[in-house]
Protein backbone atom coordinates (compact mmCIF):
# COMPACT_ATOMS: atom_id res chain seq x y z
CA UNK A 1 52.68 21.44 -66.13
CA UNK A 2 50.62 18.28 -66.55
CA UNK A 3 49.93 15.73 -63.42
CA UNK A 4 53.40 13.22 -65.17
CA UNK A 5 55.36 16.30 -64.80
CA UNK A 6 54.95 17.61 -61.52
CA UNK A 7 54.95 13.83 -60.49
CA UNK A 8 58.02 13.44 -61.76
CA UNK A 9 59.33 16.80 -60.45
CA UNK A 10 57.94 15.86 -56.98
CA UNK A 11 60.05 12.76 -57.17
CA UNK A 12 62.80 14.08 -58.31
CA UNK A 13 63.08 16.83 -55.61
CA UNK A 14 62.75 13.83 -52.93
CA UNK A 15 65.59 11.72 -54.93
CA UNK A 16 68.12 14.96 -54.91
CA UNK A 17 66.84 15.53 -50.53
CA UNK A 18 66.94 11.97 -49.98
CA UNK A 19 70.74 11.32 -51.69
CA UNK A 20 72.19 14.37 -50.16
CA UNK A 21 70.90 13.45 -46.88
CA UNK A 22 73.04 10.06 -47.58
CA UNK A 23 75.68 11.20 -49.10
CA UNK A 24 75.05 10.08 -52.59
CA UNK A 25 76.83 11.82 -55.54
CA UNK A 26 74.96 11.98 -58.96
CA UNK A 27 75.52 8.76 -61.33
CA UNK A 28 77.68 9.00 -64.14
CA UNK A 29 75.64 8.19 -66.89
CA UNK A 30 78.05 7.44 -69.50
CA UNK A 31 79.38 4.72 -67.42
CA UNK A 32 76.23 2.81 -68.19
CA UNK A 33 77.12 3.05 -71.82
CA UNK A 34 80.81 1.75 -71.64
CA UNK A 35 81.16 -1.43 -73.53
CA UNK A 36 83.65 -2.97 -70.96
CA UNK A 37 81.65 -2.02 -68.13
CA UNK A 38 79.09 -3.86 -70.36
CA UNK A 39 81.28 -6.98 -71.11
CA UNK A 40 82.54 -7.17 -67.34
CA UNK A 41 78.78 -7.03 -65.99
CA UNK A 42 77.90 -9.76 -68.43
CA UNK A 43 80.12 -12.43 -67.35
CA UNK A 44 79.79 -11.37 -63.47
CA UNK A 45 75.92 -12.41 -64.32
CA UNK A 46 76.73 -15.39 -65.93
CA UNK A 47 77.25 -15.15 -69.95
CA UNK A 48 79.94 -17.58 -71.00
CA UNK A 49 82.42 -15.55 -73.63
CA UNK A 50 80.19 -16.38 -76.52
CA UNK A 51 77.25 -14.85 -75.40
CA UNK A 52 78.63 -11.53 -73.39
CA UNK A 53 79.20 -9.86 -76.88
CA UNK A 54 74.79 -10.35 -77.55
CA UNK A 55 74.43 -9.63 -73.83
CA UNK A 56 76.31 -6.08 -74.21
CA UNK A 57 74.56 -5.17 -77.41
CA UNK A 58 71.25 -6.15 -75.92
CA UNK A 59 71.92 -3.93 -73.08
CA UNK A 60 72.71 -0.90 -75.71
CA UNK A 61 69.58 -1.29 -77.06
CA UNK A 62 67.33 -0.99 -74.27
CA UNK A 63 69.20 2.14 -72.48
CA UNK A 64 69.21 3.76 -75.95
CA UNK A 65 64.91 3.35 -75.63
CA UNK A 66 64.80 4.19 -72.34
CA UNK A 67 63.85 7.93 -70.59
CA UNK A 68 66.94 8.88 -69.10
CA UNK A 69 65.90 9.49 -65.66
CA UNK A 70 67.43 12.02 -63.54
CA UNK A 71 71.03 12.41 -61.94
CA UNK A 72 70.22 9.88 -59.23
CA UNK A 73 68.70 7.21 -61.33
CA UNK A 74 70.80 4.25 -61.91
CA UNK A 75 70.35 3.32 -65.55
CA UNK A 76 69.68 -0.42 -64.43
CA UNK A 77 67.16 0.69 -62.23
CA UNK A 78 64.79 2.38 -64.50
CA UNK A 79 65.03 -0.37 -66.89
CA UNK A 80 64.28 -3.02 -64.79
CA UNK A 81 61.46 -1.04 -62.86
CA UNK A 82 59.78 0.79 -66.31
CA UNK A 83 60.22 -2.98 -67.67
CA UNK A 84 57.70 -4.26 -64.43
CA UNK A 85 55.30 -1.27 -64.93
CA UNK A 86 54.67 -1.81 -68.68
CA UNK A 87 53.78 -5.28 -67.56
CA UNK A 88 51.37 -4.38 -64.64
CA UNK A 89 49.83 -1.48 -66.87
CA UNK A 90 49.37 -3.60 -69.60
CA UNK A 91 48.21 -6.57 -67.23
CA UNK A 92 46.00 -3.80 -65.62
CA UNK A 93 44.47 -2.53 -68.91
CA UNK A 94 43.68 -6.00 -70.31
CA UNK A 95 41.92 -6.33 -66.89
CA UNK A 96 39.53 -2.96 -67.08
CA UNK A 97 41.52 -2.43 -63.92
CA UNK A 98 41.57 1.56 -63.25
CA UNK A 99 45.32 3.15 -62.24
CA UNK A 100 44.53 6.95 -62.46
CA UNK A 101 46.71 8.37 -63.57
CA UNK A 102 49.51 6.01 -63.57
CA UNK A 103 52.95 6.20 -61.87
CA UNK A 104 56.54 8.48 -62.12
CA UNK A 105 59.41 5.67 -60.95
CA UNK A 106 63.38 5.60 -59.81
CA UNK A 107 65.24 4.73 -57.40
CA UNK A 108 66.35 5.98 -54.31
CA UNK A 109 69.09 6.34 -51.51
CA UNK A 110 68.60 4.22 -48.54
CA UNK A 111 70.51 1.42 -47.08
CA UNK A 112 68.05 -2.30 -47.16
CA UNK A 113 66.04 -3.59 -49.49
CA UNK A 114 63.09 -0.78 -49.11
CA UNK A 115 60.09 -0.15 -51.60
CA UNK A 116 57.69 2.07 -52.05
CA UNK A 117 54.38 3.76 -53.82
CA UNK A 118 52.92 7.11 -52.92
CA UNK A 119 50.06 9.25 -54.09
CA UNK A 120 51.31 12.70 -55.57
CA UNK A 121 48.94 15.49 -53.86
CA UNK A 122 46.63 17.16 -56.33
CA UNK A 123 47.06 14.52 -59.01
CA UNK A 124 46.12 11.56 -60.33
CA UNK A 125 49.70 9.85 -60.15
CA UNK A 126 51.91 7.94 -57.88
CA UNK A 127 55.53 7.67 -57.35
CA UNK A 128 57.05 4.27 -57.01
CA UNK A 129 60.48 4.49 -55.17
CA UNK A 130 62.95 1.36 -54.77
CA UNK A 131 66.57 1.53 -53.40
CA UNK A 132 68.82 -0.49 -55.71
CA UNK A 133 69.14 -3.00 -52.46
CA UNK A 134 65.67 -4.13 -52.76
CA UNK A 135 66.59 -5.21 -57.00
CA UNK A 136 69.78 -7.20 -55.60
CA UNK A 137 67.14 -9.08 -52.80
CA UNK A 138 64.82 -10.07 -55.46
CA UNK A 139 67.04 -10.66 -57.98
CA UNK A 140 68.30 -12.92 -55.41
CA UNK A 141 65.31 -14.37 -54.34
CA UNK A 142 64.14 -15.03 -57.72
CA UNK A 143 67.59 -17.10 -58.43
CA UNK A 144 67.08 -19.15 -54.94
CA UNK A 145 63.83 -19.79 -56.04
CA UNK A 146 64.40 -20.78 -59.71
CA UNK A 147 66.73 -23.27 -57.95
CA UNK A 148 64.31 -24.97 -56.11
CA UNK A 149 62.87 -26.35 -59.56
CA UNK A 150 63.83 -30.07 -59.60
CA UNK A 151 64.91 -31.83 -62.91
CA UNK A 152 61.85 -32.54 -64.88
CA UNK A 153 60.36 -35.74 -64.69
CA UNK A 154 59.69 -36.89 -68.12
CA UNK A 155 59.13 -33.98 -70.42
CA UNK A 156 59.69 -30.65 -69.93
CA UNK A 157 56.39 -29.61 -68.71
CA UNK A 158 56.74 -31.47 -65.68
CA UNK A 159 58.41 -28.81 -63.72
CA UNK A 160 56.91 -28.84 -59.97
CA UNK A 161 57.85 -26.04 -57.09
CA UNK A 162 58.68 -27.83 -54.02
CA UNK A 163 58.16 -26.49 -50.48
CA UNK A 164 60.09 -29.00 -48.48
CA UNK A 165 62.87 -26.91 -46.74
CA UNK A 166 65.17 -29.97 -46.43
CA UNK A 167 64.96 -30.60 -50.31
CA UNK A 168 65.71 -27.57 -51.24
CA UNK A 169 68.85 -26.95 -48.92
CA UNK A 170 70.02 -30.14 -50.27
CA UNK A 171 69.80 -28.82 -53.81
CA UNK A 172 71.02 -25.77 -53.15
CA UNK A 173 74.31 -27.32 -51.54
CA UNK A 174 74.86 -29.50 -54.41
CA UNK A 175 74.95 -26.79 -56.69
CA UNK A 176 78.44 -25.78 -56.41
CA UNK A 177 79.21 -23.86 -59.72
CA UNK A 178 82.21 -21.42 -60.39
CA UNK A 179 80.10 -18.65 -60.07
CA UNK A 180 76.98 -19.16 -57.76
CA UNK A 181 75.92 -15.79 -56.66
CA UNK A 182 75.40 -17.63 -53.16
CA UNK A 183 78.86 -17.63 -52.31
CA UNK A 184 80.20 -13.89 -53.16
CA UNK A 185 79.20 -10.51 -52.67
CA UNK A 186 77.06 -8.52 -55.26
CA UNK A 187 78.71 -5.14 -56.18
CA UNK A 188 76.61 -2.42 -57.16
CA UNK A 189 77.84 -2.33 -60.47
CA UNK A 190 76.18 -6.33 -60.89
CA UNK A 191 73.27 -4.99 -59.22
CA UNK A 192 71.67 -3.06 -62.12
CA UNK A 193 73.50 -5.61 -64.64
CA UNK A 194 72.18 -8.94 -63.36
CA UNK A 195 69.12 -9.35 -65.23
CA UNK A 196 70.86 -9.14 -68.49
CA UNK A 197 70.06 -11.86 -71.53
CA UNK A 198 69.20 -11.60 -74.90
CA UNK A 199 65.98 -11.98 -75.52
């Protein structure tokens, strides 16, 4: 067994102790792969009827690329996270900056939005560990934050982050659309789903 493996062994052993300990029952896979689950998950993120049809195929796509994780993995999960570490690795590598060995990643059980990275004993590998509350807080953040873009001032390069708390209330409050994740609940379902656009 190579360091990846028992990594990824190590990991896994702490997913299956860390969901029984919570009560967690394995994923159903396939349910990550149903086309109305799909559909539904595309308009609760936004997609008018027009594009939910691209956002569903798109979504195919990547799970049919993707690893398929173990019992406890939520498909959305290791998409979005193996999606971040191909960026940092590659960010990383164009760098000369050293990872070792490189990281084994999932999700795991745990109520708040919790993240972590541990070294595997007698390898050269982490483990990256996020519960699936920690994606719905910065998928979150990242939407309250794209808000606080103002209208551009002339062309469309002139996009400027404010800071001023009372500006970005105010915009904020105006925006009062059908949908605005600000005003109801994320299920767990949207969770993994919420990132979804063709590209």
């Amino acid at each position: 067994m190579d360091d990846r493996e028992a990594a990824e062994d190590y990991r896994r052993q702490r997913q299956n102790a860390n969901a029984r300990k919570h009560g967690d029952e394995p994923v159903h896979h396939q349910d990550a792969y149903d086309r109305q689950v799909l559909l539904e998950a595309a308009r609760r993120a936004g997609a008018n009827e027009q594009e939910i049809d691209a956002v569903a195929d798109h979504y195919l796509r990547i799970l049919s690329a993707m690893p398929q994780g173990s019992a406890f993995d939520y498909p959305g999960a290791i998409q979005i996270l193996g999606n971040l570490i191909h960026r940092v690795e590659a960010a990383c590598d164009n760098l000369k900056i050293p990872i070792r060995g490189g990281v084994v990643f999932g999700n795991t059980a745990g109520a708040g939005p919790i993240a972590s990275q541990m070294a595997v004993m007698q390898t050269d590998m982490s483990i990256i560990e996020v519960t699936l509350p920690f994606l719905v807080f910065c998928n979150l953040v990242s939407k309250a934050l794209a808000h606080t873009v103002p209208e551009p001032l002339g062309d469309l390069a002139e996009y400027k982050l404010t800071f001023d708390l009372e500006l970005i209330r105010q915009r904020l409050t105006q925006e009062n659309r059908k949908n605005s994740y600000l005003s109801r609940p994320t299920s767990g379902h949207a969770t993994c789903s919420s990132n979804l656009s063709p590209t």
